[in-house]
Protein backbone atom coordinates (compact mmCIF):
# COMPACT_ATOMS: atom_id res chain seq x y z
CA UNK A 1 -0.91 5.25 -24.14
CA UNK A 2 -1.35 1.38 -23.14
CA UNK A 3 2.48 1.72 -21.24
CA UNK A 4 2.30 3.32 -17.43
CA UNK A 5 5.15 3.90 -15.34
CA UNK A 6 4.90 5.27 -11.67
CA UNK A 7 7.60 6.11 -9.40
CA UNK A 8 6.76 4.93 -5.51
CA UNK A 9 7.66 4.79 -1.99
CA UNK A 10 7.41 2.00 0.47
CA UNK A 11 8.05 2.67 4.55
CA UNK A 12 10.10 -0.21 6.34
CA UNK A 13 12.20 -0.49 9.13
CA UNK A 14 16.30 0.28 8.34
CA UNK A 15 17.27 -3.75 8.39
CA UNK A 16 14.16 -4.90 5.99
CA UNK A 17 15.08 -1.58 3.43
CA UNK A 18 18.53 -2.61 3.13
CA UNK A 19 17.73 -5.87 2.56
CA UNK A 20 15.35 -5.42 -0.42
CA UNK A 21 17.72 -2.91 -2.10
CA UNK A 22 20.58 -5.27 -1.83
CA UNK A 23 18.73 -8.49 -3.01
CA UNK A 24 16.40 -5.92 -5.67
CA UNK A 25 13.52 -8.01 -4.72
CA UNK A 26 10.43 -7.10 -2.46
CA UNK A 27 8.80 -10.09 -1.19
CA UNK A 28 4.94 -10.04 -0.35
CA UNK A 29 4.47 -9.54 3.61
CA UNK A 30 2.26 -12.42 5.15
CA UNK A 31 0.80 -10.47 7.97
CA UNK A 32 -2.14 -9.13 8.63
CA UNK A 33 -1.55 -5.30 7.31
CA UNK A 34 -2.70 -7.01 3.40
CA UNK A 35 -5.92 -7.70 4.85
CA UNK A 36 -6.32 -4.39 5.48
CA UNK A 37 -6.13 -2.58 1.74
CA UNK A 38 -6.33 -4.80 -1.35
CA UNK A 39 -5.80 -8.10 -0.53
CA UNK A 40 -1.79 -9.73 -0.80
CA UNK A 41 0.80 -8.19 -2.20
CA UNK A 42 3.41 -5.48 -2.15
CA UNK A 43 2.53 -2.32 -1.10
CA UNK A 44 3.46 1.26 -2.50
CA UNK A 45 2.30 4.99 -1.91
CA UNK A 46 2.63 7.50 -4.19
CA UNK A 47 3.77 9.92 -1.77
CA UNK A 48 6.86 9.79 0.17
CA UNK A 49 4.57 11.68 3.03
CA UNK A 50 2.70 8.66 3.55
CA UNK A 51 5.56 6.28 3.79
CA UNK A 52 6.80 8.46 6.57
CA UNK A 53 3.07 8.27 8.15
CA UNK A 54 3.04 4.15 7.73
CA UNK A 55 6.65 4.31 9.33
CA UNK A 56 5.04 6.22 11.95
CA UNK A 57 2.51 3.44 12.50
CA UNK A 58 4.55 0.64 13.03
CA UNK A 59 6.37 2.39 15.36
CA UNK A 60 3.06 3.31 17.52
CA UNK A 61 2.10 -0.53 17.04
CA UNK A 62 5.52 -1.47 18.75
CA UNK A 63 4.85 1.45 21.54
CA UNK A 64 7.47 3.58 20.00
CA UNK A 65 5.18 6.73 20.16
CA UNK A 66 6.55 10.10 19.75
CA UNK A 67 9.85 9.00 17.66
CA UNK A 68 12.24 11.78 17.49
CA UNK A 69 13.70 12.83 13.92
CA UNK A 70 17.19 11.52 15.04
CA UNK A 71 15.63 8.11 16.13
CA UNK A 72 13.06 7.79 13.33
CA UNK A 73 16.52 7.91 10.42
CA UNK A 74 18.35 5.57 12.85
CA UNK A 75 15.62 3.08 12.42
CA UNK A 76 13.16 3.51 9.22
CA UNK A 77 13.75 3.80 5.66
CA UNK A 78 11.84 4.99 2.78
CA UNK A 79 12.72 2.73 -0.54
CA UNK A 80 11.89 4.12 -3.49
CA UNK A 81 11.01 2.07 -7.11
CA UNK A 82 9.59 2.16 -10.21
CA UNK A 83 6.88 0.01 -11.81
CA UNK A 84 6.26 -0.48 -15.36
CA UNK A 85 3.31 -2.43 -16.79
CA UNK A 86 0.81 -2.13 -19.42
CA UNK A 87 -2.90 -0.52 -18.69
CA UNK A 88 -4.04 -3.89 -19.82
CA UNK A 89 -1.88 -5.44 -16.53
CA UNK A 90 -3.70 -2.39 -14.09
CA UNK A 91 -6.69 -2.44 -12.17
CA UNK A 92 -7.33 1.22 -11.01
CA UNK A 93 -10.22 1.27 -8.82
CA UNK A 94 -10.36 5.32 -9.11
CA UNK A 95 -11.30 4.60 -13.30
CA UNK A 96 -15.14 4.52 -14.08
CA UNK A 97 -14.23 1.79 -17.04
CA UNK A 98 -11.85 -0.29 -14.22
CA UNK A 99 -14.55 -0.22 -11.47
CA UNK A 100 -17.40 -1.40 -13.85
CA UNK A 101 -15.25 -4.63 -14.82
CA UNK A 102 -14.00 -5.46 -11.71
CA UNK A 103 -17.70 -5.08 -10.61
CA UNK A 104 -18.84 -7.39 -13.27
CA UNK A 105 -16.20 -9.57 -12.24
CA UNK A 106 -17.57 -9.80 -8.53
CA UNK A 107 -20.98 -10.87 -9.88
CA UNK A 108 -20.12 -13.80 -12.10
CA UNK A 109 -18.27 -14.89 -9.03
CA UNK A 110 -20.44 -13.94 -6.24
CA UNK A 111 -21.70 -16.97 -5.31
CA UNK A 112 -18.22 -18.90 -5.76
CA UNK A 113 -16.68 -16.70 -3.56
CA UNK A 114 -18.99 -16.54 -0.78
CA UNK A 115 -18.40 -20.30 -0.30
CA UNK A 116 -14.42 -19.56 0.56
CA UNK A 117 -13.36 -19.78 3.87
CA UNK A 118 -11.48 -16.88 3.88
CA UNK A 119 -13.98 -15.09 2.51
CA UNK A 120 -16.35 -16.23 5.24
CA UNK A 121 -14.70 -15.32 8.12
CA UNK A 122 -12.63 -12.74 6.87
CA UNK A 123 -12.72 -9.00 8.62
CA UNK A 124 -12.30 -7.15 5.56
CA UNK A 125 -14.48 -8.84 2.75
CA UNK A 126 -13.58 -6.83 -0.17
CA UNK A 127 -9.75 -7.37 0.40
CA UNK A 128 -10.94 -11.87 1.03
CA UNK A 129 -12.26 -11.28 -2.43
CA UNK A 130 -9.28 -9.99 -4.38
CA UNK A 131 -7.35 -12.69 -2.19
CA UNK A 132 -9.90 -15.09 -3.86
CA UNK A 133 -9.23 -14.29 -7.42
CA UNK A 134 -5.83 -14.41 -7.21
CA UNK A 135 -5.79 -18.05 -5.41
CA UNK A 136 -8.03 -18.91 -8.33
CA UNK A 137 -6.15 -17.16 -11.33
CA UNK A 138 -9.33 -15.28 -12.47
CA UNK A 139 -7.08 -12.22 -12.00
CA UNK A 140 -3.49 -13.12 -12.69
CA UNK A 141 -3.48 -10.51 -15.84
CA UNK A 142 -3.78 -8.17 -13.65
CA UNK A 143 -0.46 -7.02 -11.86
CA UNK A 144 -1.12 -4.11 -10.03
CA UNK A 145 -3.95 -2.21 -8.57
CA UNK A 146 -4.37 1.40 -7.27
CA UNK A 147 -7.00 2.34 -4.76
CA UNK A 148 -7.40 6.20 -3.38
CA UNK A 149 -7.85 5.19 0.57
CA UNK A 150 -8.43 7.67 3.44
CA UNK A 151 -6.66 7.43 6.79
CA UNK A 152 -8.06 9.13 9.69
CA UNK A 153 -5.68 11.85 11.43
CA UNK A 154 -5.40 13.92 14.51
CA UNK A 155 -6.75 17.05 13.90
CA UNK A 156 -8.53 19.18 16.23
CA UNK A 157 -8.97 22.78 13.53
CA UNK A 158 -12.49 23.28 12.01
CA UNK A 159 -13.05 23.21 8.89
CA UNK A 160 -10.30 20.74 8.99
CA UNK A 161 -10.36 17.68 7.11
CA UNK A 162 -10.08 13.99 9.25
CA UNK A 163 -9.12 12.08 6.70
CA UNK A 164 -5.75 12.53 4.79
CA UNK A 165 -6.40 10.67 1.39
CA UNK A 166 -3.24 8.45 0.27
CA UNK A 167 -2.65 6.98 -3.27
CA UNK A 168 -2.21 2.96 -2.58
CA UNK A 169 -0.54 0.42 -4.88
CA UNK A 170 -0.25 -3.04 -4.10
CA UNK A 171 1.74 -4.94 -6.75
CA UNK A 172 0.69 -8.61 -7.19
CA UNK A 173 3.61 -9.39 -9.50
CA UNK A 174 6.71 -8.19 -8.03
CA UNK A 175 8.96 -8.47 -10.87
CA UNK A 176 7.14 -5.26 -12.34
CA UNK A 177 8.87 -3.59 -9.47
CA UNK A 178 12.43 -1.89 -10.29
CA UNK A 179 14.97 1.17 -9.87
CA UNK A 180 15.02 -0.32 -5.88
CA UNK A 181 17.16 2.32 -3.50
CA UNK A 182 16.79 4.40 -0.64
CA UNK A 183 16.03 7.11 -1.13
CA UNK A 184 15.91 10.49 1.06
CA UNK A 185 13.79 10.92 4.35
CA UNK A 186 11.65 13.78 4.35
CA UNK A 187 12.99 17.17 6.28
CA UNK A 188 12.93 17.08 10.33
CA UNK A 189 10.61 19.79 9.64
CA UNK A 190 8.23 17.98 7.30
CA UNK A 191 8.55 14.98 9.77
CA UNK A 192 7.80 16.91 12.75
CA UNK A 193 4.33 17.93 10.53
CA UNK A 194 3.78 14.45 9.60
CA UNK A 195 4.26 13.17 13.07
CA UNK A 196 1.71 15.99 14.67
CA UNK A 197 -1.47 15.15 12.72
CA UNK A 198 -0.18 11.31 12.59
CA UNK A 199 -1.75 9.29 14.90
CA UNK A 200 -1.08 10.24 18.62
């Protein structure tokens, strides 16, 4: 099957969710959170857990710890959408075959790339890479790429695991992206979960 379709979720705050559903367009964010995964883009989890845990985040990074249910709905949204695209158009760095081009990629490159100056004084090198090809259009087949990632939560249990592993997406060409509306917050109960391993 050369045709994929996945069905995502993307955490926001209320005003920038409403936005994007009524304009049906996501715009790439130009801060620093696309340094931290796969370079620029738009960015998507598979499970509508994890936008609830990313909401969760940006509320701790604007000292809004310990959101209640009732104040989390007044003020985040989850927006659900759909990409379609052709395997030919998807990077996924969890494939054996995808990893071994993209690696092959990074070595015709290698020495190209080291002389960027993002690359150079970038945090996050792998993500300055991507970033790299993209600015160059060694990449711009490739619309969308899916990375397994782990992000460390507060658990205190043995045997417990630290890391909760989340399913990323970042979409490079946005007008893959469609079937944009809010859809349904988790359950207070499921939130209260999510917000008790989460990062406080």
């Amino acid at each position: 099957m050369d045709n994929l379709e996945y069905e995502l979720y993307h955490g926001t705050n209320k005003e920038s969710a409403n936005k994007i559903v009524k304009n049906q367009l996501f715009i790439p964010g130009a801060d620093d959170d696309n340094e931290d995964f796969l370079g620029k883009g738009v960015y998507f989890f598979r499970e509508k857990q994890h936008a609830v845990l990313w909401n969760l985040k940006k509320a701790k990074d604007k000292r809004r710890r310990n959101l209640s249910y009732k104040k989390y709905v007044l003020n985040y949204e989850i927006v659900g959408a759909k990409i379609k695209l052709k395997k030919s158009n998807f990077l996924d760095l969890e494939d054996a075959n995808d990893i071994a081009k993209y690696e092959k990629i990074c070595k015709r490159f290698e020495k190209e790339f080291e002389e960027d100056e993002e690359y150079k004084y970038a945090k996050h090198k792998d993500r300055a890479i991507l970033n790299y090809f993209y600015k160059k259009g060694y990449m711009e087949d490739i619309y969308a790429i899916r990375k397994i990632m782990g992000q460390n939560i507060n658990t205190t249990g043995l045997n417990i695991a630290k890391q909760m592993q989340r399913e990323i997406f970042c979409i490079k060409k946005p007008d893959i992206i469609n079937d944009i509306r809010i859809v349904n917050n988790v359950e207070e109960n499921t939130y209260n979960n999510i917000k008790y391993i989460s990062f406080y």
